[in-house]
C-alpha atoms as a PDB file:
ATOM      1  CA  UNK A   1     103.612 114.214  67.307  1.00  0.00           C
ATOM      2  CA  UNK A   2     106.111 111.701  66.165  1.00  0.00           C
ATOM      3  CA  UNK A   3     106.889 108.383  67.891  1.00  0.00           C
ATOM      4  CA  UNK A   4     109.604 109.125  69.574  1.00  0.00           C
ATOM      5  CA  UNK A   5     107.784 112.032  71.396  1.00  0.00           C
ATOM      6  CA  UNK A   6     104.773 109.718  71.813  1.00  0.00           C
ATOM      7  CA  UNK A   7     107.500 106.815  73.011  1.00  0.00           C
ATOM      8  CA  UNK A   8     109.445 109.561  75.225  1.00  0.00           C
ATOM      9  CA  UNK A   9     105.642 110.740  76.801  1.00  0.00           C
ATOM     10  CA  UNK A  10     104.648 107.439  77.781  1.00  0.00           C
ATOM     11  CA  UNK A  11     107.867 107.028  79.497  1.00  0.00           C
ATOM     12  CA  UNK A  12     107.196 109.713  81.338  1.00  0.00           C
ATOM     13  CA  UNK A  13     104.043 108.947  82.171  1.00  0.00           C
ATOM     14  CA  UNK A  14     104.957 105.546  83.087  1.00  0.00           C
ATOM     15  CA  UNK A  15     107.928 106.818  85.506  1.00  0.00           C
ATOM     16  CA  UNK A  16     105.392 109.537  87.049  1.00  0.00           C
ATOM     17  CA  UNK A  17     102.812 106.460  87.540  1.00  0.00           C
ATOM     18  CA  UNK A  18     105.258 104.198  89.097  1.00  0.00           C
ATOM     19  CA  UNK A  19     106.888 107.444  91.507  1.00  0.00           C
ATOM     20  CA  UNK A  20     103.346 108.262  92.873  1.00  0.00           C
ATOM     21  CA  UNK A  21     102.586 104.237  93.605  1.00  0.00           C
ATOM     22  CA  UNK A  22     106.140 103.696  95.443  1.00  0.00           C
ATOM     23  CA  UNK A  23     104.752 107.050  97.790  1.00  0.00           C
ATOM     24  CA  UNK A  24     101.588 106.014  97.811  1.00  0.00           C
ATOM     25  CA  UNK A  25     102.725 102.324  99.102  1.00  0.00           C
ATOM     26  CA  UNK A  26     104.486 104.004 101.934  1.00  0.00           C
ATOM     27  CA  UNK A  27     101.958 105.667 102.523  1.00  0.00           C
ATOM     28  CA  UNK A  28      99.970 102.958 102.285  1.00  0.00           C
ATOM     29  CA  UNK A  29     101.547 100.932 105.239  1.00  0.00           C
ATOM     30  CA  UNK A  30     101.979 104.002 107.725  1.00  0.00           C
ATOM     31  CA  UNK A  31      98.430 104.240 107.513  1.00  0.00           C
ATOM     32  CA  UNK A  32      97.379 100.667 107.754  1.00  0.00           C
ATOM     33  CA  UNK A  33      99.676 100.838 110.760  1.00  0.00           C
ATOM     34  CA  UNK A  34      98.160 103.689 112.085  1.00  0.00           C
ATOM     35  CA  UNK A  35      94.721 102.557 111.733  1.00  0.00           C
ATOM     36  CA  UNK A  36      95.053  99.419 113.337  1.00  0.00           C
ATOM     37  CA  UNK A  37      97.321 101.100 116.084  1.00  0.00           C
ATOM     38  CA  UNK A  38      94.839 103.824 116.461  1.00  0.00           C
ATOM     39  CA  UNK A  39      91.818 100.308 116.769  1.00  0.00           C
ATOM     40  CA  UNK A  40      93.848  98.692 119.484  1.00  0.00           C
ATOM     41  CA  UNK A  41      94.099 102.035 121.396  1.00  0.00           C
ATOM     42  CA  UNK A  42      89.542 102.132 121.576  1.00  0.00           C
ATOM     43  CA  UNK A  43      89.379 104.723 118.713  1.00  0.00           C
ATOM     44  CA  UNK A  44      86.201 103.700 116.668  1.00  0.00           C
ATOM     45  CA  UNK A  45      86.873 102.918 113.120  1.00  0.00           C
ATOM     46  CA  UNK A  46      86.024 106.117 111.064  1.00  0.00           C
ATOM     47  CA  UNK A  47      87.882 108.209 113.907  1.00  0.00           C
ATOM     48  CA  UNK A  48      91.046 106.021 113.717  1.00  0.00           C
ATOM     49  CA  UNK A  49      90.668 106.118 109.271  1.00  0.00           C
ATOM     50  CA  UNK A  50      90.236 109.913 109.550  1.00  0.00           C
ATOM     51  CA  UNK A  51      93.543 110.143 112.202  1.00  0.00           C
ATOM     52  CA  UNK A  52      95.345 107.348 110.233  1.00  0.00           C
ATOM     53  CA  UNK A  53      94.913 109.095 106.726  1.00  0.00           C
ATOM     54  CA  UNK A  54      96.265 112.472 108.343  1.00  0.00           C
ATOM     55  CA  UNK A  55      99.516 110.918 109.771  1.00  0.00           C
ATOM     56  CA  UNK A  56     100.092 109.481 105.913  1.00  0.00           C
ATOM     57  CA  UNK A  57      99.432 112.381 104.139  1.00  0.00           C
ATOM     58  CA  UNK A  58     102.694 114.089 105.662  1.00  0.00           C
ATOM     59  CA  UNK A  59     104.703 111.518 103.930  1.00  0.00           C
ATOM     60  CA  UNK A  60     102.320 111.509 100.624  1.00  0.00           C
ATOM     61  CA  UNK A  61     102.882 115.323 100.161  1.00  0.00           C
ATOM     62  CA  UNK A  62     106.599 115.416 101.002  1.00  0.00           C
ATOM     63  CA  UNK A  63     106.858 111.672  98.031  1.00  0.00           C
ATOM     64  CA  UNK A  64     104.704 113.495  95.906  1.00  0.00           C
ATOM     65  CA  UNK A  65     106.564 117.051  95.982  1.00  0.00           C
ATOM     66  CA  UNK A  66     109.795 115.986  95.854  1.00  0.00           C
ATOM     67  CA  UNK A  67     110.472 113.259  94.082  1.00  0.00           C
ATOM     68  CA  UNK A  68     106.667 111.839  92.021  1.00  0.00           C
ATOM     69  CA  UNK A  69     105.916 115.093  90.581  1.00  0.00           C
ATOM     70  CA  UNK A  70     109.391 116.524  90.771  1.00  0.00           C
ATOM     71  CA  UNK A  71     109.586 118.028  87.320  1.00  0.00           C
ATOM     72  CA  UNK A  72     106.283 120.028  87.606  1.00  0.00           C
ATOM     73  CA  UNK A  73     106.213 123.909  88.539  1.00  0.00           C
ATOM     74  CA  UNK A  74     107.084 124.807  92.097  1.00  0.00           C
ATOM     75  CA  UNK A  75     105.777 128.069  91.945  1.00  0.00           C
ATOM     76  CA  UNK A  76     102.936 129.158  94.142  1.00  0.00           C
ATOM     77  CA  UNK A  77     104.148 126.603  97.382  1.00  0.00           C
ATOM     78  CA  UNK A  78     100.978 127.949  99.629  1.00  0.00           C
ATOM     79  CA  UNK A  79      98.582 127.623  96.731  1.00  0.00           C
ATOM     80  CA  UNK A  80     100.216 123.989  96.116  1.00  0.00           C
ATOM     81  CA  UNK A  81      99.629 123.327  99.819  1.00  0.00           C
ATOM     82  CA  UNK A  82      96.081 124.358 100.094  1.00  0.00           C
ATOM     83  CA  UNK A  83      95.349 122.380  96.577  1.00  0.00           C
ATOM     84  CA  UNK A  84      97.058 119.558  98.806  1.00  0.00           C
ATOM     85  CA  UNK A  85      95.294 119.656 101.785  1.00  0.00           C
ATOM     86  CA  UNK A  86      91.912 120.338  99.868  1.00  0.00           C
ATOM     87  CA  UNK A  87      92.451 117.572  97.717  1.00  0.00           C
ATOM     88  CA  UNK A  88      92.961 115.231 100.447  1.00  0.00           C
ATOM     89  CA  UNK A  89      90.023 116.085 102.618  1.00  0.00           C
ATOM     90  CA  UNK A  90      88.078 115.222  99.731  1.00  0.00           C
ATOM     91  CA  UNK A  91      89.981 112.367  99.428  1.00  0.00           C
ATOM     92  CA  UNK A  92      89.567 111.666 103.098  1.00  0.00           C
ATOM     93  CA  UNK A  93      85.582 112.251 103.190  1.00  0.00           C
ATOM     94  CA  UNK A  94      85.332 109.650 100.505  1.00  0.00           C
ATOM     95  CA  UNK A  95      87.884 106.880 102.488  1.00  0.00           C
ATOM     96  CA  UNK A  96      86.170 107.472 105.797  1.00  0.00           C
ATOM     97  CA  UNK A  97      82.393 107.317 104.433  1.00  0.00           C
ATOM     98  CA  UNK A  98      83.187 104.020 102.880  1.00  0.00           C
ATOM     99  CA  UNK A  99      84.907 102.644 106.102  1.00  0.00           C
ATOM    100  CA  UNK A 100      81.645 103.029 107.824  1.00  0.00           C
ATOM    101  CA  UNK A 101      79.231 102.333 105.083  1.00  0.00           C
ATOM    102  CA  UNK A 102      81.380  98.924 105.279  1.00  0.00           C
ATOM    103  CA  UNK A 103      81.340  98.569 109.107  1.00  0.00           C
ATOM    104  CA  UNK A 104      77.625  99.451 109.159  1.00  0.00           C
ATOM    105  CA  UNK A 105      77.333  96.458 106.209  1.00  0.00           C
ATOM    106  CA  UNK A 106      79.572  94.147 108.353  1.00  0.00           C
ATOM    107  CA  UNK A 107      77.563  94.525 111.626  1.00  0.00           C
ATOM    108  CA  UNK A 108      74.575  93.798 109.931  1.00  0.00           C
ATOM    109  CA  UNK A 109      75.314  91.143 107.800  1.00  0.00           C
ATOM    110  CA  UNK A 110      77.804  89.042 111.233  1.00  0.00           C
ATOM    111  CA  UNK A 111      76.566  91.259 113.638  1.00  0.00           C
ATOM    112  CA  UNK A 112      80.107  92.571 114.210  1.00  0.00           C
ATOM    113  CA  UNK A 113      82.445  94.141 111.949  1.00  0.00           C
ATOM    114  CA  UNK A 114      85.563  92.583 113.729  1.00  0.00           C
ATOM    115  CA  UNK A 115      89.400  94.177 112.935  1.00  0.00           C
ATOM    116  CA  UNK A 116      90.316  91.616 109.589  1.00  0.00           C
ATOM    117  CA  UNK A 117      86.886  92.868 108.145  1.00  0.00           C
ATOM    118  CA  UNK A 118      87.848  96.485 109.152  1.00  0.00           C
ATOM    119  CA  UNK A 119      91.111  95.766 107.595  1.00  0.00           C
ATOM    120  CA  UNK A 120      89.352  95.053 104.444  1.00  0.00           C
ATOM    121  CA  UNK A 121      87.063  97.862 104.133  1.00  0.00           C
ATOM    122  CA  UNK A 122      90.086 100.170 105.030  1.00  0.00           C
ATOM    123  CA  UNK A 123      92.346  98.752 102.434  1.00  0.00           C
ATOM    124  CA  UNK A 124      89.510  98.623  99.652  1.00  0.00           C
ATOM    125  CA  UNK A 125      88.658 102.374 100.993  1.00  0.00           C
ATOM    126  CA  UNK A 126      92.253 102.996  99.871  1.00  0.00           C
ATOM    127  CA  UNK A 127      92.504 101.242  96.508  1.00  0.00           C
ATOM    128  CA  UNK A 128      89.611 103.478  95.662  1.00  0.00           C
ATOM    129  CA  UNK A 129      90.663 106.494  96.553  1.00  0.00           C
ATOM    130  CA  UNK A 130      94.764 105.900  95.146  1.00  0.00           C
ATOM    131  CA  UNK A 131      93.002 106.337  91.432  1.00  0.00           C
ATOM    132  CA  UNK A 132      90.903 109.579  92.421  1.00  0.00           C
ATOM    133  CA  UNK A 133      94.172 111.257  94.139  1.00  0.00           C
ATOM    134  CA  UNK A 134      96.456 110.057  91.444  1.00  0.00           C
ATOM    135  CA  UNK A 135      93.594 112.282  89.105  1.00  0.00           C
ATOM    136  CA  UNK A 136      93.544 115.280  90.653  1.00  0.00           C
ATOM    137  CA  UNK A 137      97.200 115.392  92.336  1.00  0.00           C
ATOM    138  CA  UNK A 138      97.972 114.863  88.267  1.00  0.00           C
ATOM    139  CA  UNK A 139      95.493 117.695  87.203  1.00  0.00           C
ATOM    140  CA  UNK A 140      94.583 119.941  90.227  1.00  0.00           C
ATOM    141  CA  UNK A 141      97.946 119.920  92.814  1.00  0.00           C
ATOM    142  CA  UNK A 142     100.705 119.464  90.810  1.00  0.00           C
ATOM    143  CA  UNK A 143      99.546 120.923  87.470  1.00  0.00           C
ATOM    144  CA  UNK A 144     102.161 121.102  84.621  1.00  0.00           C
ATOM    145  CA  UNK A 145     102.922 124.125  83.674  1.00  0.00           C
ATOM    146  CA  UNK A 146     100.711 126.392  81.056  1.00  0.00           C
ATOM    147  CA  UNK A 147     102.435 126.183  77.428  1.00  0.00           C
ATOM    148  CA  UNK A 148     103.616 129.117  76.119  1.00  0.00           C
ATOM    149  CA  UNK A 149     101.702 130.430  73.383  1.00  0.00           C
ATOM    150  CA  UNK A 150     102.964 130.124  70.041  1.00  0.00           C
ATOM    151  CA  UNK A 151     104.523 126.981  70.843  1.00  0.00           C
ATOM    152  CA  UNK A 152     103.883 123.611  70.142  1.00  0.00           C
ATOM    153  CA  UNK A 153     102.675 122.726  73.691  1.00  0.00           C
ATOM    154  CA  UNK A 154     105.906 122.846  75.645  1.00  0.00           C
ATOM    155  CA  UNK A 155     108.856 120.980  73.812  1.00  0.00           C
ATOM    156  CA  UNK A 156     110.152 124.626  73.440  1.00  0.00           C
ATOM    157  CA  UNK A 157     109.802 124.518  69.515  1.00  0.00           C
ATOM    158  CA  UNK A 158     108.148 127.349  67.821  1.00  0.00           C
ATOM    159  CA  UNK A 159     104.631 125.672  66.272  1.00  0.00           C
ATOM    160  CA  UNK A 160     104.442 125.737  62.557  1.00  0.00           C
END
């Protein structure tokens, strides 16, 4: 590859980085505002991560679709979907087990987990789980397309 294709694919890459964290800082704040909305209401803390995560991931799929991963195949929508929703229960599991593993280590190490140190187990939770999503939304939901073989690996040029 020469180095204006390697120049021209880390542009890409960079643009595709920076699309997915602008959607994933919405959603983000809807569900930090959810969470804590969902705490003030009685719902305990993995219940309210769990509900909070589910009310974001409307916004993630519709940021990711349509504008972070814009340029990859939109072929097989239900398959996309399901990849989606599979990815993000995952996803979920892993944000709502550490929200209680940290309540559980707040209440015994104060007695009380209180709503700041809920706030930071939730927002750790999702600095955690950003880089595993960005992975597999990258690789598993919004796969680029197969190359075409006989080609150089998608520029459309036929390989030497």
């Amino acid at each position: 590859m020469t180095l204006v294709g390697r120049s021209r694919n880390l542009r890409r890459a960079g643009a595709l980085s920076a699309r997915f964290l602008v959607v994933g800082a919405v959603s983000t704040a809807i569900e930090i505002a959810a969470f804590n909305l969902l705490l003030l209401a009685g719902v305990g803390p993995v219940a309210a991560k769990i509900l909070a995560s589910l009310i974001a991931l409307v916004n993630a799929y519709v940021g990711n679709r349509q504008w972070a991963f814009r340029s990859r195949s939109r072929s097989g929508a239900g398959r996309q979907i399901m990849r989606f929703l599979l990815v993000n229960a995952v996803c979920t599991a892993i944000g709502a087990g550490a929200v209680w593993l940290g309540a559980r280590g707040l209440e015994a190490l104060s007695g009380d987990a209180g709503p700041v140190g809920l706030n930071i187990v939730n927002i750790v939770s999702i600095v955690a789980v950003t880089v595993i999503r960005f992975v597999l939304y990258h690789r598993v939901v919004f796969p680029r397309e197969a190359a075409i073989p006989g080609t150089d690996g998608g520029s459309g040029r036929l390989a030497p």
